[in-house]
PDB file of N, CA and C in Angstrom:
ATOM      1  N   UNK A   1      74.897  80.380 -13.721  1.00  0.00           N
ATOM      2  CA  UNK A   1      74.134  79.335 -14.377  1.00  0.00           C
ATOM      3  C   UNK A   1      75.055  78.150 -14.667  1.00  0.00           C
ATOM      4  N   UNK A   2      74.551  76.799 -14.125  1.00  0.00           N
ATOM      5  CA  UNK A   2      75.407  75.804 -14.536  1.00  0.00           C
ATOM      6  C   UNK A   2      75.691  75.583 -16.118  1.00  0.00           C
ATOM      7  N   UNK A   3      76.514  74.921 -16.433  1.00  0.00           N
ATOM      8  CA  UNK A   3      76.719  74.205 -17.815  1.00  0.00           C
ATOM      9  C   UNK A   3      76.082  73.075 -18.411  1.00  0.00           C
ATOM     10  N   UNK A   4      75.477  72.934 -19.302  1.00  0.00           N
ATOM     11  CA  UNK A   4      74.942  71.481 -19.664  1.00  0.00           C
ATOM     12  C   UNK A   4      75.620  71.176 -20.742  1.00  0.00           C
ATOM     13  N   UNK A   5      76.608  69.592 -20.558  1.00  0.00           N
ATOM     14  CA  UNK A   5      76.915  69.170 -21.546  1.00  0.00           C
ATOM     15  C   UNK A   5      76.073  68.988 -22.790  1.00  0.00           C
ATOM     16  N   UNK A   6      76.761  68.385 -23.805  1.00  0.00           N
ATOM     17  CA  UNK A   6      76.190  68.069 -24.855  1.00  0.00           C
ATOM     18  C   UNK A   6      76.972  66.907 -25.631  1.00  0.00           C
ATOM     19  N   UNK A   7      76.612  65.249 -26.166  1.00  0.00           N
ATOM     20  CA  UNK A   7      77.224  64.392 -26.485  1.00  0.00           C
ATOM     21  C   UNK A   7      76.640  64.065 -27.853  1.00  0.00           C
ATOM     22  N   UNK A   8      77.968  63.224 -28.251  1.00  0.00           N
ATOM     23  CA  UNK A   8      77.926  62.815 -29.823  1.00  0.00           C
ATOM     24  C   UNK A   8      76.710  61.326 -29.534  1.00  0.00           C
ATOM     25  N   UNK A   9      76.673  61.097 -30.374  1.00  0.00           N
ATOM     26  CA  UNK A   9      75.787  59.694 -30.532  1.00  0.00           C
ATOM     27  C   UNK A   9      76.251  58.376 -29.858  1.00  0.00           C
ATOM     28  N   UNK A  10      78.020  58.741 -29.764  1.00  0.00           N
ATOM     29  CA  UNK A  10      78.785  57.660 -29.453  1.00  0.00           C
ATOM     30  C   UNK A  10      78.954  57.822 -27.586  1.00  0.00           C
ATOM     31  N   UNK A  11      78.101  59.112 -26.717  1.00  0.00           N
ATOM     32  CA  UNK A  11      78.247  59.254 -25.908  1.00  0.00           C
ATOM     33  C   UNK A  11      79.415  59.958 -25.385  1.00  0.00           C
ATOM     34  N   UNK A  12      80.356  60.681 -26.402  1.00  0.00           N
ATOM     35  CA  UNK A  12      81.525  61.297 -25.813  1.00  0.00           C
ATOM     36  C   UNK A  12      81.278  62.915 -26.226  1.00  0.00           C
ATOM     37  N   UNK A  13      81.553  63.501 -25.042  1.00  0.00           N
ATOM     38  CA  UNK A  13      81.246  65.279 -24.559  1.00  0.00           C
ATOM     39  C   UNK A  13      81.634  65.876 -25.783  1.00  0.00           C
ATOM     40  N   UNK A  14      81.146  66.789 -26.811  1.00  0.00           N
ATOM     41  CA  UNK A  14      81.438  67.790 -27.905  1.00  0.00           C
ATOM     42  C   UNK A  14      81.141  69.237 -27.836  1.00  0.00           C
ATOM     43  N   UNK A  15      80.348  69.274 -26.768  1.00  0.00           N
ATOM     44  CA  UNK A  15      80.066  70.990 -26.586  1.00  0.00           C
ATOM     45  C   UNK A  15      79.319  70.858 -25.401  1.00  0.00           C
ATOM     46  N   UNK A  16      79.357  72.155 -24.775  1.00  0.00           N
ATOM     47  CA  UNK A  16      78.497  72.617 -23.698  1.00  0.00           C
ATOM     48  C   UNK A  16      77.749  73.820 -24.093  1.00  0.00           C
ATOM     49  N   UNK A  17      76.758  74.288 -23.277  1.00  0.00           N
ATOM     50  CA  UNK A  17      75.635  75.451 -23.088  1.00  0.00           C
ATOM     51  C   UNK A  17      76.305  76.051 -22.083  1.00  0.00           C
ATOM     52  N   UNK A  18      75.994  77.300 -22.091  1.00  0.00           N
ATOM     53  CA  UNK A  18      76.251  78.544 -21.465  1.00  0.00           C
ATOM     54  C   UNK A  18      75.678  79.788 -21.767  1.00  0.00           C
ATOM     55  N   UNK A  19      74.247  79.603 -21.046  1.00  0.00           N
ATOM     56  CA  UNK A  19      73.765  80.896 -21.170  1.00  0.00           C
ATOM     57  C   UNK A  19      72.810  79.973 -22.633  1.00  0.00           C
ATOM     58  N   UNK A  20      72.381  80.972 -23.427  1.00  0.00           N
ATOM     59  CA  UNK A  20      71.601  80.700 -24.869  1.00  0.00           C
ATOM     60  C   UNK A  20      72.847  80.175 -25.931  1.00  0.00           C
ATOM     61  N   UNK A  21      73.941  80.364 -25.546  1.00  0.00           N
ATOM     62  CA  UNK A  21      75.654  79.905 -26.283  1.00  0.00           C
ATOM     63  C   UNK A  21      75.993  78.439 -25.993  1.00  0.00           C
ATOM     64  N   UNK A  22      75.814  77.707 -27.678  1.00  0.00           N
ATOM     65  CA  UNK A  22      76.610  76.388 -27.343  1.00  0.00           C
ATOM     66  C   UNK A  22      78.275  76.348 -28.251  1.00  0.00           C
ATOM     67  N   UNK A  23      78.814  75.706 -27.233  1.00  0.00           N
ATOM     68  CA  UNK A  23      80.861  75.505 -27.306  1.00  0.00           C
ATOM     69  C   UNK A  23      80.793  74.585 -27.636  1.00  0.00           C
ATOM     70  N   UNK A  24      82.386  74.463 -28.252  1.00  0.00           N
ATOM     71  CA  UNK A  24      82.848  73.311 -28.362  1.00  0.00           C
ATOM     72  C   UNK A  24      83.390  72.442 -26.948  1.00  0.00           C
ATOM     73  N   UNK A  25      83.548  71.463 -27.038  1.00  0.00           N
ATOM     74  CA  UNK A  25      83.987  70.862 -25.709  1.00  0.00           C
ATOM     75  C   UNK A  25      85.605  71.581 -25.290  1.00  0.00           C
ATOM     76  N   UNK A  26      86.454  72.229 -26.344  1.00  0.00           N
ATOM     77  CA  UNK A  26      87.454  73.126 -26.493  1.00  0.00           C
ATOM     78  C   UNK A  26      87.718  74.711 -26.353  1.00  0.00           C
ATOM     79  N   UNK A  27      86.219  75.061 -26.528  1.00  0.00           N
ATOM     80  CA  UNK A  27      86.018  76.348 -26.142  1.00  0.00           C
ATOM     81  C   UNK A  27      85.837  76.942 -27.287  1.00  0.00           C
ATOM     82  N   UNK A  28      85.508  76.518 -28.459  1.00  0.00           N
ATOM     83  CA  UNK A  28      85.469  77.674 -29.566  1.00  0.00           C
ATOM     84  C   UNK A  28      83.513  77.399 -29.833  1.00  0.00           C
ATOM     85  N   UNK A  29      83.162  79.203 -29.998  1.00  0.00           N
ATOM     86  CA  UNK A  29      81.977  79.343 -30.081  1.00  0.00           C
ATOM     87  C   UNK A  29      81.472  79.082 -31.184  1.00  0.00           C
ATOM     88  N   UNK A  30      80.109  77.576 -31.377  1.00  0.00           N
ATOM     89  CA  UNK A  30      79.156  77.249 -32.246  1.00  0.00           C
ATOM     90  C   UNK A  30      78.177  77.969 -32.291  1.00  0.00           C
ATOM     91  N   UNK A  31      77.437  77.959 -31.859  1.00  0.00           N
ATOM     92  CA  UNK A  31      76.296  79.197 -32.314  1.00  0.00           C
ATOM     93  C   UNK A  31      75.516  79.528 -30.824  1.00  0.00           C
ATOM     94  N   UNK A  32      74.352  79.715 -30.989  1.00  0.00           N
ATOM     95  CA  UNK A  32      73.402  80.014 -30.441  1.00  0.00           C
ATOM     96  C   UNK A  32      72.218  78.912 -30.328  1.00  0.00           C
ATOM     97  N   UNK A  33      71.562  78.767 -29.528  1.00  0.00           N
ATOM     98  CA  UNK A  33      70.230  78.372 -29.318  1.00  0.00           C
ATOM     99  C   UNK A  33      68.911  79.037 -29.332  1.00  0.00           C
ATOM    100  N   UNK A  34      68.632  78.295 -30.433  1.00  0.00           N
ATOM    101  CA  UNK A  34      67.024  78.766 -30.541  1.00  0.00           C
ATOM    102  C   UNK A  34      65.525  77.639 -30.453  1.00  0.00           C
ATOM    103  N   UNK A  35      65.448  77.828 -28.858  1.00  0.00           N
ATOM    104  CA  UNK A  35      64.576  76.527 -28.866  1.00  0.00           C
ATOM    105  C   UNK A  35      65.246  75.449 -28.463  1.00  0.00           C
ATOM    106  N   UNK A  36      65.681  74.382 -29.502  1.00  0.00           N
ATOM    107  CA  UNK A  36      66.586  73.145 -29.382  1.00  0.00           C
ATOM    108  C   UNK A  36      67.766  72.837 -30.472  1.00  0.00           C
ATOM    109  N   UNK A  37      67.555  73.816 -31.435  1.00  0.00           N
ATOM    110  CA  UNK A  37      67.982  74.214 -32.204  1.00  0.00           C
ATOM    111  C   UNK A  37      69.512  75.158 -32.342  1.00  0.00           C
ATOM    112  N   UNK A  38      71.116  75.062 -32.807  1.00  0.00           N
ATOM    113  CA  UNK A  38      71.916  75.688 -32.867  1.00  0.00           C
ATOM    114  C   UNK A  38      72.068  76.248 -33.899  1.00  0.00           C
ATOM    115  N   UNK A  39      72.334  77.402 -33.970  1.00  0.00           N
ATOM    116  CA  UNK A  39      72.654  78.373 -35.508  1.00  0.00           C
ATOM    117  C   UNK A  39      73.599  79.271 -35.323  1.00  0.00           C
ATOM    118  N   UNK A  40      74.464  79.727 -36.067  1.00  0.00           N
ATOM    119  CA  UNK A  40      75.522  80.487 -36.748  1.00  0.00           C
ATOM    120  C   UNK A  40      75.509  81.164 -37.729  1.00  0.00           C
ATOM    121  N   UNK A  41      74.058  81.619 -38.412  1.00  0.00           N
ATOM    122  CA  UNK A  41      74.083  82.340 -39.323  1.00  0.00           C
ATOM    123  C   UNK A  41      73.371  81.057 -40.324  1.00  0.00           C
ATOM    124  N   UNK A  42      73.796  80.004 -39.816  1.00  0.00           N
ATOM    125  CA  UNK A  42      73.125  78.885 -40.681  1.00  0.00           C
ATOM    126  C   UNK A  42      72.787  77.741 -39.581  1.00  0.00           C
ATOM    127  N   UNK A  43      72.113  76.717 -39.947  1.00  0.00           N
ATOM    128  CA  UNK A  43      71.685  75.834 -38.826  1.00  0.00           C
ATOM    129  C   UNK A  43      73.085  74.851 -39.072  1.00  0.00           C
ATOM    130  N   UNK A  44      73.117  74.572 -37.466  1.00  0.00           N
ATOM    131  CA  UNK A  44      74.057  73.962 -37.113  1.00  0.00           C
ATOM    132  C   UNK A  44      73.681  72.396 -36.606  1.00  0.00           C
ATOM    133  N   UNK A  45      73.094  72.097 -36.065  1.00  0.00           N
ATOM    134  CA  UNK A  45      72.523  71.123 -35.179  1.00  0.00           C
ATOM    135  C   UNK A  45      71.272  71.370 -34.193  1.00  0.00           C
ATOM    136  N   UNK A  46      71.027  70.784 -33.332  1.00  0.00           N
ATOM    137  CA  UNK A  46      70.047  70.055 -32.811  1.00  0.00           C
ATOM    138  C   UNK A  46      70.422  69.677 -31.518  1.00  0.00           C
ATOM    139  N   UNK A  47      69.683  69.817 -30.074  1.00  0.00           N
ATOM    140  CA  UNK A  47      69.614  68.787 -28.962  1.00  0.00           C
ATOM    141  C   UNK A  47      68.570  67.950 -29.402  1.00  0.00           C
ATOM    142  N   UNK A  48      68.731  66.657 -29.300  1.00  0.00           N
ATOM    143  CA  UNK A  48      67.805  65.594 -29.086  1.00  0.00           C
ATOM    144  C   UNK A  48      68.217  64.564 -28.211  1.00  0.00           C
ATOM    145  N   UNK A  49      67.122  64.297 -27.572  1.00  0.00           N
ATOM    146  CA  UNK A  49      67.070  63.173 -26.080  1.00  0.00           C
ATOM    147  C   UNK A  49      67.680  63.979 -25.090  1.00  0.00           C
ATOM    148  N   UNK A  50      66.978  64.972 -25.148  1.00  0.00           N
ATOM    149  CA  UNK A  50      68.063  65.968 -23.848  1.00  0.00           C
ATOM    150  C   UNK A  50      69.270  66.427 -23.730  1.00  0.00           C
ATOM    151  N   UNK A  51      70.237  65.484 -24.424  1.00  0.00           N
ATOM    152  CA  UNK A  51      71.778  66.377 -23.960  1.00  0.00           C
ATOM    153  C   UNK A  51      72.779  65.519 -25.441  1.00  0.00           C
ATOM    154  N   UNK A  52      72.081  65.213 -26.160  1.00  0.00           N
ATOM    155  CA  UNK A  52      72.952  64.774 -27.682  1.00  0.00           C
ATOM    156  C   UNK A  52      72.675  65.881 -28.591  1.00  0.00           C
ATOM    157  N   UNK A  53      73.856  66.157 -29.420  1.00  0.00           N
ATOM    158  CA  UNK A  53      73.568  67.249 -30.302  1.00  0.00           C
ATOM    159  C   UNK A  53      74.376  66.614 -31.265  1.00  0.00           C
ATOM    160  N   UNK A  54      73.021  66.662 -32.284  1.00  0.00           N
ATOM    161  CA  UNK A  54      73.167  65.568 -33.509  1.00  0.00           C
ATOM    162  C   UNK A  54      72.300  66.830 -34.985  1.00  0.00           C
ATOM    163  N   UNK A  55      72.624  66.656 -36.066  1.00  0.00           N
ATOM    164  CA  UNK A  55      72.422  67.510 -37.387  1.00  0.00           C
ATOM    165  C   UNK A  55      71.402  66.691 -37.710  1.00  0.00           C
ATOM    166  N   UNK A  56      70.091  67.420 -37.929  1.00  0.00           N
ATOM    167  CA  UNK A  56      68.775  66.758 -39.117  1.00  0.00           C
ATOM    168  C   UNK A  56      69.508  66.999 -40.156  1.00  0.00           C
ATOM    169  N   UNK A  57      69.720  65.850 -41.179  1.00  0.00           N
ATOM    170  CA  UNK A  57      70.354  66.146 -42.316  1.00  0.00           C
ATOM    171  C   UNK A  57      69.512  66.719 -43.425  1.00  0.00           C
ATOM    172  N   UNK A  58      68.124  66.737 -43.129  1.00  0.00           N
ATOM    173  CA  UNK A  58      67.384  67.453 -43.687  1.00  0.00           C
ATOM    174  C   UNK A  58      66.971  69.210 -43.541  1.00  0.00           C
ATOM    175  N   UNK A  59      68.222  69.535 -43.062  1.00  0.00           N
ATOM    176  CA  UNK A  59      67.913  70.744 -42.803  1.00  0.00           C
ATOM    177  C   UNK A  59      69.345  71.376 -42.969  1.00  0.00           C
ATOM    178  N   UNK A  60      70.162  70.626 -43.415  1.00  0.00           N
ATOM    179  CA  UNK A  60      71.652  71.368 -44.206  1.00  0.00           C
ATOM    180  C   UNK A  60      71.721  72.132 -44.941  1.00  0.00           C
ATOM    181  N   UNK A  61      70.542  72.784 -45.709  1.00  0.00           N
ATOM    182  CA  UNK A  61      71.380  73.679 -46.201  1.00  0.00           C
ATOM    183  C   UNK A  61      70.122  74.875 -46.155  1.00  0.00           C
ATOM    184  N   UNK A  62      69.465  75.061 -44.615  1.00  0.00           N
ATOM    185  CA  UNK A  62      68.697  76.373 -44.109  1.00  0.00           C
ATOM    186  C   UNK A  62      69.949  77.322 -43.729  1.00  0.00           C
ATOM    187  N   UNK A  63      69.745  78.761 -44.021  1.00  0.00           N
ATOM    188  CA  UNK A  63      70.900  79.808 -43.902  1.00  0.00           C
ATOM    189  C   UNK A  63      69.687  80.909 -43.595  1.00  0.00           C
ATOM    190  N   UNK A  64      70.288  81.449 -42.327  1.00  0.00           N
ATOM    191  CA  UNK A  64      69.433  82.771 -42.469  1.00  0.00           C
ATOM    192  C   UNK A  64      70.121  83.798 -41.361  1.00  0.00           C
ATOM    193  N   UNK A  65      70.102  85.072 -41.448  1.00  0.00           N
ATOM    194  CA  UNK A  65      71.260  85.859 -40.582  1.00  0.00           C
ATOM    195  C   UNK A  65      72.305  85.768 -40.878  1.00  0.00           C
ATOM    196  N   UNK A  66      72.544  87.121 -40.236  1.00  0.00           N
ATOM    197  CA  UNK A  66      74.155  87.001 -40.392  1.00  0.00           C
ATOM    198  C   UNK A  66      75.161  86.421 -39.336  1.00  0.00           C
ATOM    199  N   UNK A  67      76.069  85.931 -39.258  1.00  0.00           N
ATOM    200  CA  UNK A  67      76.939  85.575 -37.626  1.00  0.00           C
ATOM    201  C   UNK A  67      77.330  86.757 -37.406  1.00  0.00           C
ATOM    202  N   UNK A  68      76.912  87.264 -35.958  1.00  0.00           N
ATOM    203  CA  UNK A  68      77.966  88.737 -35.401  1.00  0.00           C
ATOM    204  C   UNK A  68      78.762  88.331 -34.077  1.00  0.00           C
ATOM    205  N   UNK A  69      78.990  86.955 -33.690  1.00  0.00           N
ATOM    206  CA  UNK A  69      79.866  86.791 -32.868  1.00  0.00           C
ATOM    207  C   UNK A  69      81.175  86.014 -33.372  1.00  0.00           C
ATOM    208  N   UNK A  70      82.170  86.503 -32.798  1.00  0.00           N
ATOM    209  CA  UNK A  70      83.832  85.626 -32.940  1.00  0.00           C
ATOM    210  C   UNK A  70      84.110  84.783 -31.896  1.00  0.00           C
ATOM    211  N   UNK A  71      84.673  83.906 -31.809  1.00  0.00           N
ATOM    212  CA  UNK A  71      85.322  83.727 -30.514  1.00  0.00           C
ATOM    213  C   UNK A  71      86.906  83.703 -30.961  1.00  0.00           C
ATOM    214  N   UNK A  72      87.810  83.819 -29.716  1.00  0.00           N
ATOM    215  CA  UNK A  72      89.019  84.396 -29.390  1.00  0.00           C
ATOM    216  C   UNK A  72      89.874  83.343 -28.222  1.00  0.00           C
ATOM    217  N   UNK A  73      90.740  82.425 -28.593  1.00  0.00           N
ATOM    218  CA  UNK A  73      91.263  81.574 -27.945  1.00  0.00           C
ATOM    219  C   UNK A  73      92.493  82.346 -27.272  1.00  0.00           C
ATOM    220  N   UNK A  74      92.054  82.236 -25.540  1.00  0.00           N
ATOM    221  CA  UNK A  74      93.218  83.464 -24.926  1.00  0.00           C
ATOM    222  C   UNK A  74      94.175  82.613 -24.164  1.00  0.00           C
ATOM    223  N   UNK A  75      94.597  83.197 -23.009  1.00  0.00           N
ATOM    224  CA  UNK A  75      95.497  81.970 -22.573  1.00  0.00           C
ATOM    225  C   UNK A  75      95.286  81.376 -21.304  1.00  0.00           C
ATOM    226  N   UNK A  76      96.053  80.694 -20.689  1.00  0.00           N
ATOM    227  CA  UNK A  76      95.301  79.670 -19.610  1.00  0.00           C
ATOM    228  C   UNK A  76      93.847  79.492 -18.880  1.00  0.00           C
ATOM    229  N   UNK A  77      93.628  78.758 -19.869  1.00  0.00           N
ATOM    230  CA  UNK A  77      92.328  77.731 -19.811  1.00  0.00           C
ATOM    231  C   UNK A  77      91.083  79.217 -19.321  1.00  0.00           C
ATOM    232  N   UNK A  78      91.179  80.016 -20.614  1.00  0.00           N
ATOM    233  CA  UNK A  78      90.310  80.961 -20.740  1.00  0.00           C
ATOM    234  C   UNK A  78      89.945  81.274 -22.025  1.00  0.00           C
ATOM    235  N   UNK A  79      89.086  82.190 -22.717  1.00  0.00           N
ATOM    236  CA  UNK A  79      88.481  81.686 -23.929  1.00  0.00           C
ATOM    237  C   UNK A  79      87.530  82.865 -24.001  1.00  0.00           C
ATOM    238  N   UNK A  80      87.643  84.014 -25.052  1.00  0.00           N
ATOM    239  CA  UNK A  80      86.401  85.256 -24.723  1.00  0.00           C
ATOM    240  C   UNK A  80      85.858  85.151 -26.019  1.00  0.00           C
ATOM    241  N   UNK A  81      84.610  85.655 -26.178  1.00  0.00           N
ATOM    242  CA  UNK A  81      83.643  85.884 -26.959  1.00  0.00           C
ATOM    243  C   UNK A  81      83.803  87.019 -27.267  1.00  0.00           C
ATOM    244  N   UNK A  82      83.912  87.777 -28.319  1.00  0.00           N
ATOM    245  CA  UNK A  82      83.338  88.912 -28.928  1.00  0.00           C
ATOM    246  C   UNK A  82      82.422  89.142 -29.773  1.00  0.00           C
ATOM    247  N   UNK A  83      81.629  90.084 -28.702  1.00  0.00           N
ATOM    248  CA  UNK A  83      80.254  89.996 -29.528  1.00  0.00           C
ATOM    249  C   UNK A  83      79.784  91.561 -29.873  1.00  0.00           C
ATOM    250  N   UNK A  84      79.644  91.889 -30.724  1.00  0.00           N
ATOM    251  CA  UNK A  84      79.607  92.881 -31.883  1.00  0.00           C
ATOM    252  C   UNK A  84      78.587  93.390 -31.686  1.00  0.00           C
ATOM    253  N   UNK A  85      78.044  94.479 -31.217  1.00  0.00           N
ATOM    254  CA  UNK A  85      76.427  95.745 -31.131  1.00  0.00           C
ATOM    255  C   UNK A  85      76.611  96.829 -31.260  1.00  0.00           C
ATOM    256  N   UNK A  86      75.883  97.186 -32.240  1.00  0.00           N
ATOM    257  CA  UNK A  86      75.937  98.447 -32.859  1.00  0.00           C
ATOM    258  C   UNK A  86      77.135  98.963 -33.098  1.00  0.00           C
ATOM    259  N   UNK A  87      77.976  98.143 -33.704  1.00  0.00           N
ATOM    260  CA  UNK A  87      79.555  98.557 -34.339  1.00  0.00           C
ATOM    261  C   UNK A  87      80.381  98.784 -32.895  1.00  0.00           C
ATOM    262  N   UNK A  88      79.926  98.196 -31.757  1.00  0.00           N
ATOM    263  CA  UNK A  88      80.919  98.459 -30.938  1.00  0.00           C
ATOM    264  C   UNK A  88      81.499  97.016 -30.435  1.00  0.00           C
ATOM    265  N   UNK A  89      82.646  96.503 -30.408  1.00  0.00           N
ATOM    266  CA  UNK A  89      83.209  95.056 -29.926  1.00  0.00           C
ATOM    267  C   UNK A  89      82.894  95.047 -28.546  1.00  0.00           C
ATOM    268  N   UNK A  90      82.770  93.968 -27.662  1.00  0.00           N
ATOM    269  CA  UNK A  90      82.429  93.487 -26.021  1.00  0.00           C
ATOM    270  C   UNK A  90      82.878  92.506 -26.019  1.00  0.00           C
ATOM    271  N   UNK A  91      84.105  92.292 -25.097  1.00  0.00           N
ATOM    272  CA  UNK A  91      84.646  90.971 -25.132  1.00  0.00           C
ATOM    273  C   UNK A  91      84.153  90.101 -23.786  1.00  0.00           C
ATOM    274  N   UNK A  92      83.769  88.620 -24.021  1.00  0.00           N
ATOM    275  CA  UNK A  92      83.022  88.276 -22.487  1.00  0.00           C
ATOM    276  C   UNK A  92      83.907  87.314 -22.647  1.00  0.00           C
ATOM    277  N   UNK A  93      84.792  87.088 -21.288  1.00  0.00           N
ATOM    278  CA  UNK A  93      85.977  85.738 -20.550  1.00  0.00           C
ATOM    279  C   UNK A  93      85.169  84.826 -20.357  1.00  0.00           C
ATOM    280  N   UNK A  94      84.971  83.577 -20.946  1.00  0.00           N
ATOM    281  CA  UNK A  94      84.835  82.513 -20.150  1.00  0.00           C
ATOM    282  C   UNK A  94      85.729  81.408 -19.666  1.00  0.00           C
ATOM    283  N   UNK A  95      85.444  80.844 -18.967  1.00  0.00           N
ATOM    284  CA  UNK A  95      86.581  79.873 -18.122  1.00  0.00           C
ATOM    285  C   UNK A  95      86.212  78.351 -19.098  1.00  0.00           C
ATOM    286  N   UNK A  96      87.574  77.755 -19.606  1.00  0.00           N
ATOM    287  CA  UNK A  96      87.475  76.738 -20.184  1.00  0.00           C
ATOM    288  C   UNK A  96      87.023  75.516 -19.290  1.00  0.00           C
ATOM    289  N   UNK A  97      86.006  74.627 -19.598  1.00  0.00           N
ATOM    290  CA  UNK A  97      85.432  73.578 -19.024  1.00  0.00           C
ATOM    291  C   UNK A  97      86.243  71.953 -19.041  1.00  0.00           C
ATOM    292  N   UNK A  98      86.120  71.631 -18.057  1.00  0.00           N
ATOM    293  CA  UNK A  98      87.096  70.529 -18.112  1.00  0.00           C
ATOM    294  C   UNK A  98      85.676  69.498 -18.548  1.00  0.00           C
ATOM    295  N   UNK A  99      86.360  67.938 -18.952  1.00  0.00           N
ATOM    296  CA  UNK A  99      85.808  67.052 -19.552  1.00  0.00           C
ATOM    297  C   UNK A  99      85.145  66.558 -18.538  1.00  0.00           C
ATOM    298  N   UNK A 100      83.907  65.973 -18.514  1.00  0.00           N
ATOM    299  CA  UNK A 100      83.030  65.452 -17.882  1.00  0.00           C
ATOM    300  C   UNK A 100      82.760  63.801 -17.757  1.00  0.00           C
ATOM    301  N   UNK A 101      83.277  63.510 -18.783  1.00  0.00           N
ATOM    302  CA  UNK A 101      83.759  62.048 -19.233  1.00  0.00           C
ATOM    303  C   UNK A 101      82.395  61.278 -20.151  1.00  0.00           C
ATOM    304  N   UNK A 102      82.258  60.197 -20.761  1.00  0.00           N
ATOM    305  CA  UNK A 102      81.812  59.972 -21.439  1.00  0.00           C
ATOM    306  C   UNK A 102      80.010  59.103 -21.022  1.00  0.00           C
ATOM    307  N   UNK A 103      79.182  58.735 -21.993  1.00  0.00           N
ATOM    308  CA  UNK A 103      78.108  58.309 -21.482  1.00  0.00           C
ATOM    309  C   UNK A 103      77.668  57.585 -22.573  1.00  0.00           C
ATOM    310  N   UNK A 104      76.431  56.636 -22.056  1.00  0.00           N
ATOM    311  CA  UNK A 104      76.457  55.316 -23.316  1.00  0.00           C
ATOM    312  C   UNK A 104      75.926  55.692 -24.755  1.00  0.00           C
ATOM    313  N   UNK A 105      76.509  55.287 -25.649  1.00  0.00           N
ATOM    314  CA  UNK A 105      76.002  55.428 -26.649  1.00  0.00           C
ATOM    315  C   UNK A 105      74.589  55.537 -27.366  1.00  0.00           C
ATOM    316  N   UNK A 106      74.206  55.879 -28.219  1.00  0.00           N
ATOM    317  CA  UNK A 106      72.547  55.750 -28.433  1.00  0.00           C
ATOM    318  C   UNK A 106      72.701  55.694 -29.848  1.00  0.00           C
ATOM    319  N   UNK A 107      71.508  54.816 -30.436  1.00  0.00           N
ATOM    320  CA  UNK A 107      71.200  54.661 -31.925  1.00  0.00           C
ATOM    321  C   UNK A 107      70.596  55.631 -32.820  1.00  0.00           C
ATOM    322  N   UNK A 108      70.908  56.197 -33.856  1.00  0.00           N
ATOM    323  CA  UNK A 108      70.289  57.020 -34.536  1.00  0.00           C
ATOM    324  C   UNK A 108      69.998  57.018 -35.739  1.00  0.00           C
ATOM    325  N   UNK A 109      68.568  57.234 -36.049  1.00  0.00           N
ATOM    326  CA  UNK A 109      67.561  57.400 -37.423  1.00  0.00           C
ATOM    327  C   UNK A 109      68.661  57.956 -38.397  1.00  0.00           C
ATOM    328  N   UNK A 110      68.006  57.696 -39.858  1.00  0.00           N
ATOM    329  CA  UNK A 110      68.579  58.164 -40.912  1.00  0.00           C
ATOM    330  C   UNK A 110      68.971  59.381 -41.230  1.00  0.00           C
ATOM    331  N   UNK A 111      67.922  60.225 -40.037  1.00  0.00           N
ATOM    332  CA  UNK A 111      67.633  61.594 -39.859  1.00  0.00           C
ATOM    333  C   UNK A 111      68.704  62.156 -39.496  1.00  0.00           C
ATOM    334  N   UNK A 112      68.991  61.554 -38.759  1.00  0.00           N
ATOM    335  CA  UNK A 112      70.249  62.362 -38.016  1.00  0.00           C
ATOM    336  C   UNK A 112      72.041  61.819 -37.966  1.00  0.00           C
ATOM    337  N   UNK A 113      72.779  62.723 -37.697  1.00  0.00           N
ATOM    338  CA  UNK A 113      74.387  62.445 -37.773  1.00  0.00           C
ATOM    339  C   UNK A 113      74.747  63.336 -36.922  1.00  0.00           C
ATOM    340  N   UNK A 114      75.919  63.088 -35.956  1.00  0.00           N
ATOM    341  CA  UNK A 114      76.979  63.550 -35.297  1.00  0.00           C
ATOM    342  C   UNK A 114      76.848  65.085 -35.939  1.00  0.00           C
ATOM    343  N   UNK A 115      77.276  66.323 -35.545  1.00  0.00           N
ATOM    344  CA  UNK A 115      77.347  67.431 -35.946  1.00  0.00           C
ATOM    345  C   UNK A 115      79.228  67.523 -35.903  1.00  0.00           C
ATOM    346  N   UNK A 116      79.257  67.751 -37.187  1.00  0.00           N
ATOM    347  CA  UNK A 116      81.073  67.874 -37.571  1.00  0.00           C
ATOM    348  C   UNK A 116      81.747  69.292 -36.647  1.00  0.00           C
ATOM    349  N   UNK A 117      82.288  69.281 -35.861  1.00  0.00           N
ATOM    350  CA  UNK A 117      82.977  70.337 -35.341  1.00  0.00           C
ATOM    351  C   UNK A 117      84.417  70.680 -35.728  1.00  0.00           C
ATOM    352  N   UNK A 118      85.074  70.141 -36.684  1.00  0.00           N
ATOM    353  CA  UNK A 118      85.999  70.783 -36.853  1.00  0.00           C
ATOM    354  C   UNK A 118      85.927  71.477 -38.169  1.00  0.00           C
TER     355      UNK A 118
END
C-alpha cells in the first residue's frame, strides 16, 4: 500500500499514513485513524482538504481508550512498531520515508491549528 503524506497548514510534510497508522514525517508513531480522524488514546488531529492534518481545537480535550502501541526508533533508516495483543509484544519494521518536499500553503478557520508533534 502506498503512503499518503500529510501537511501542516504552511504546506510542509509532518506525517504520513500507512496502513490505518499515521507517523511522524521522522518515523515516530501518532496514532491511528478513525475515519479522518487521529487518536492515541486521546484525539490527536484531523485530515482536512485531503492531505493537511490540522487539530479542531474544539475537541482537545476528548480522551477515550487506552494507547497499546509503542514505537521503537531502530537503526538505519528503519523504525518498528510494537504492538501489544493479548499480553503478547509483535514488533512490525517499517522503512523510514524520505521527504517529499513541500506544497502551498492554505488558510485556516479559528477552528483549526497545526497539530504539535513534538
Amino acid at each position: 500500500m502506498a503512503k499518503k503524506w500529510l501537511y501542516n497548514a504552511s504546506g510542509h510534510p509532518v506525517a504520513f499514513i500507512q496502513s490505518d497508522k499515521v507517523y511522524s514525517s521522522g518515523g515516530h508513531f501518532i496514532g491511528r485513524l478513525n475515519g479522518n480522524e487521529v487518536w492515541h488514546g486521546k484525539y490527536i488531529g484531523e485530515i482536512v482538504r485531503n492531505d493537511r492534518f490540522l487539530r479542531d481545537v474544539n475537541k482537545g480535550s476528548i480522551v477515550r481508550g487506552t494507547p497499546i502501541a509503542r514505537c521503537l526508533q531502530t537503526v538505519q533508516g528503519w523504525f518498528g512498531l510494537m504492538i501489544f495483543v493479548l499480553g503478547q509484544a509483535h514488533l512490525v519494521l517499517l522503512e523510514r520515508q524520505p521527504d517529499p518536499g513541500s506544497k502551498s500553503g492554505i488558510s485556516l478557520s479559528s477552528k483549526y491549528h497545526d497539530v504539535d508533534l513534538d
